[in-house]
C-alpha atoms as a PDB file:
ATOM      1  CA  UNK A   1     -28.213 -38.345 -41.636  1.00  0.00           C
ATOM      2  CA  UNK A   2     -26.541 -41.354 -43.969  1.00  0.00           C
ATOM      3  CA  UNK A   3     -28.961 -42.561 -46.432  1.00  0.00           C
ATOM      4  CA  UNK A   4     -28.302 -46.353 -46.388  1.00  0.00           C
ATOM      5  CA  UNK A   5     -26.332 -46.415 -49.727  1.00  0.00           C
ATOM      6  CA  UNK A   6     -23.643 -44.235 -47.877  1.00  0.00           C
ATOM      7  CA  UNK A   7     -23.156 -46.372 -44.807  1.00  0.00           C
ATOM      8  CA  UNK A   8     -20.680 -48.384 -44.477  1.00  0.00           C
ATOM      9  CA  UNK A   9     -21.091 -51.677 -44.391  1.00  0.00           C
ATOM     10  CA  UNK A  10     -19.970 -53.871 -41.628  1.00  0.00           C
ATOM     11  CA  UNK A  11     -18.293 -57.476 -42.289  1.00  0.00           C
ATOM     12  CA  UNK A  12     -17.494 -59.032 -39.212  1.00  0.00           C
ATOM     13  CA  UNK A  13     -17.049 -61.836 -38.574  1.00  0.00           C
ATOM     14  CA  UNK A  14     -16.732 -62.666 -42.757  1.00  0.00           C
ATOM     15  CA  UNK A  15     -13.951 -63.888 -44.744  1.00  0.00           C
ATOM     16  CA  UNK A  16     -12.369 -61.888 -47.239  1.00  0.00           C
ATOM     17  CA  UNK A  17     -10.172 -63.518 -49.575  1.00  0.00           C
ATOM     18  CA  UNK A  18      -7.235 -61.762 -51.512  1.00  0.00           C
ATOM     19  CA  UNK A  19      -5.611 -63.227 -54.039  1.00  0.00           C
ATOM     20  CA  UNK A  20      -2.377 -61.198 -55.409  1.00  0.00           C
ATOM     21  CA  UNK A  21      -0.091 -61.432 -58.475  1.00  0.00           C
ATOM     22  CA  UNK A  22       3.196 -59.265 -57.075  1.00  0.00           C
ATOM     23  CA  UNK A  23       5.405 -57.735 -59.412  1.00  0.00           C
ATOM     24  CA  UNK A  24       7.953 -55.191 -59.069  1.00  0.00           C
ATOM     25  CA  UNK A  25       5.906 -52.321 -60.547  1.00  0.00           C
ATOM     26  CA  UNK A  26       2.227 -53.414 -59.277  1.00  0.00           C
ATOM     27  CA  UNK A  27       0.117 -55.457 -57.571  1.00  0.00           C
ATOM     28  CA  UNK A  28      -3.211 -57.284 -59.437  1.00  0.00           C
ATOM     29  CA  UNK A  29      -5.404 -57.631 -56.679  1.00  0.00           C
ATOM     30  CA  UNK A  30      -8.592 -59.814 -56.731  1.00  0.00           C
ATOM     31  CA  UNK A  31     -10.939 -59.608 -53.959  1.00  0.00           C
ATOM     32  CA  UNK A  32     -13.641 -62.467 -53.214  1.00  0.00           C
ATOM     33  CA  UNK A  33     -15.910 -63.288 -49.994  1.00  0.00           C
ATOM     34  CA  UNK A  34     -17.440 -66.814 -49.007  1.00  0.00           C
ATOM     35  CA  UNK A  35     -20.253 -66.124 -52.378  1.00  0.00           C
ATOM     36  CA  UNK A  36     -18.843 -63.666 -54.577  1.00  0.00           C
ATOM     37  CA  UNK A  37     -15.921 -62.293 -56.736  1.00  0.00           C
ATOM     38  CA  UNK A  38     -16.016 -58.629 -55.025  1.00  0.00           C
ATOM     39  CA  UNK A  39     -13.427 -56.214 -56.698  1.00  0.00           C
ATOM     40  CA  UNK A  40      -9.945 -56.800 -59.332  1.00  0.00           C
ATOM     41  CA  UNK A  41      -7.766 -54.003 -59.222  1.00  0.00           C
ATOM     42  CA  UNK A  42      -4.226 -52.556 -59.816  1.00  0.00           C
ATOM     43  CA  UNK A  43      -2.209 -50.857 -57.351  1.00  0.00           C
ATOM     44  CA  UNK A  44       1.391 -49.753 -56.582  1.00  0.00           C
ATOM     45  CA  UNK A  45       3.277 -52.473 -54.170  1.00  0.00           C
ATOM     46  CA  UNK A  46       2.373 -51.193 -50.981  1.00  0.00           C
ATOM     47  CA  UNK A  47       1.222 -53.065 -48.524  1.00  0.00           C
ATOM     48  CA  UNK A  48      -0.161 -49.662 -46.668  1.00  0.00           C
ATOM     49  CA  UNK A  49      -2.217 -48.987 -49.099  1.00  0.00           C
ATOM     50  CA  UNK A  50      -3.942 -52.143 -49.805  1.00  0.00           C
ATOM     51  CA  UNK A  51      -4.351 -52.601 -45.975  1.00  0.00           C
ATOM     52  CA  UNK A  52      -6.425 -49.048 -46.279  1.00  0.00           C
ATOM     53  CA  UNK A  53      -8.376 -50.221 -49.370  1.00  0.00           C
ATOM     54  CA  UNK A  54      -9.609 -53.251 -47.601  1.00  0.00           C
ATOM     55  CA  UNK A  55      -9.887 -51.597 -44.261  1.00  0.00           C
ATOM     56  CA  UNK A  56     -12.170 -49.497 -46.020  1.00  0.00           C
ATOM     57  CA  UNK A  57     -14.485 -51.364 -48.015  1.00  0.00           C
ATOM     58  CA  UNK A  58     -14.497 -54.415 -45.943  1.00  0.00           C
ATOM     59  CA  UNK A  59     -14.562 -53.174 -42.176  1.00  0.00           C
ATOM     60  CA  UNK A  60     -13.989 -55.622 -40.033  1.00  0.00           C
ATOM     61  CA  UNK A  61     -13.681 -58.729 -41.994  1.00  0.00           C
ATOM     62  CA  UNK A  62     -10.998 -61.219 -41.578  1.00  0.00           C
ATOM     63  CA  UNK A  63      -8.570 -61.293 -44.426  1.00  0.00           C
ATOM     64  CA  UNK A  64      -6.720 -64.240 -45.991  1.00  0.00           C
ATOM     65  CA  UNK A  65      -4.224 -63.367 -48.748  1.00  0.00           C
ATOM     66  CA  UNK A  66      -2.158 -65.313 -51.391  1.00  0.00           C
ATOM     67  CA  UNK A  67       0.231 -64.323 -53.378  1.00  0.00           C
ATOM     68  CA  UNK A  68       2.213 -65.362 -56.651  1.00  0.00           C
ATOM     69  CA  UNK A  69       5.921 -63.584 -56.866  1.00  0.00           C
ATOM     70  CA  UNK A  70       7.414 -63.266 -60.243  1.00  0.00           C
ATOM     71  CA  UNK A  71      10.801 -62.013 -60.109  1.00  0.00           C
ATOM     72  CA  UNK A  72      13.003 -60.595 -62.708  1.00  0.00           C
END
C-alpha cells in the first residue's frame, strides 16, 4: 500500500501553465498552476520528453504553453 506522499496526485480539471525559452541546444522550462510557480528546469528540445515530464507530475491537467524562439 502507497503511503500518501507516494501517490500521485491528480489535477484534473486544473490549468497548468508552461512557459518555454527554446533554443537550439535546450529548453528552460517554467511550470506554474492558477496559485503557484511549480517547477524551472532544463531539458534537451524534445517535445516527447517534456510531454512525459508533465504527464507525470501533473496527471491530468490541462496544459497551456508559450514559447520564446531565439534563433541563431
Amino acid at each position: 500500500m502507497k503511503s500518501e506522499s507516494t501517490k500521485l496526485r491528480d489535477f484534473s480539471g486544473q490549468n497548468i501553465y508552461v512557459g518555454m525559452d527554446v533554443h537550439h541546444k535546450s529548453w528552460k522550462v517554467h511550470i506554474y498552476s492558477d496559485e503557484f510557480e511549480l517547477k524551472s528546469l532544463s531539458q534537451e528540445p524534445d517535445v516527447n520528453r517534456l510531454y512525459n515530464y508533465l504527464d507525470s507530475h501533473y496527471k491530468n491537467a490541462n496544459y497551456h504553453l508559450a514559447y520564446e524562439a531565439v534563433s541563431r
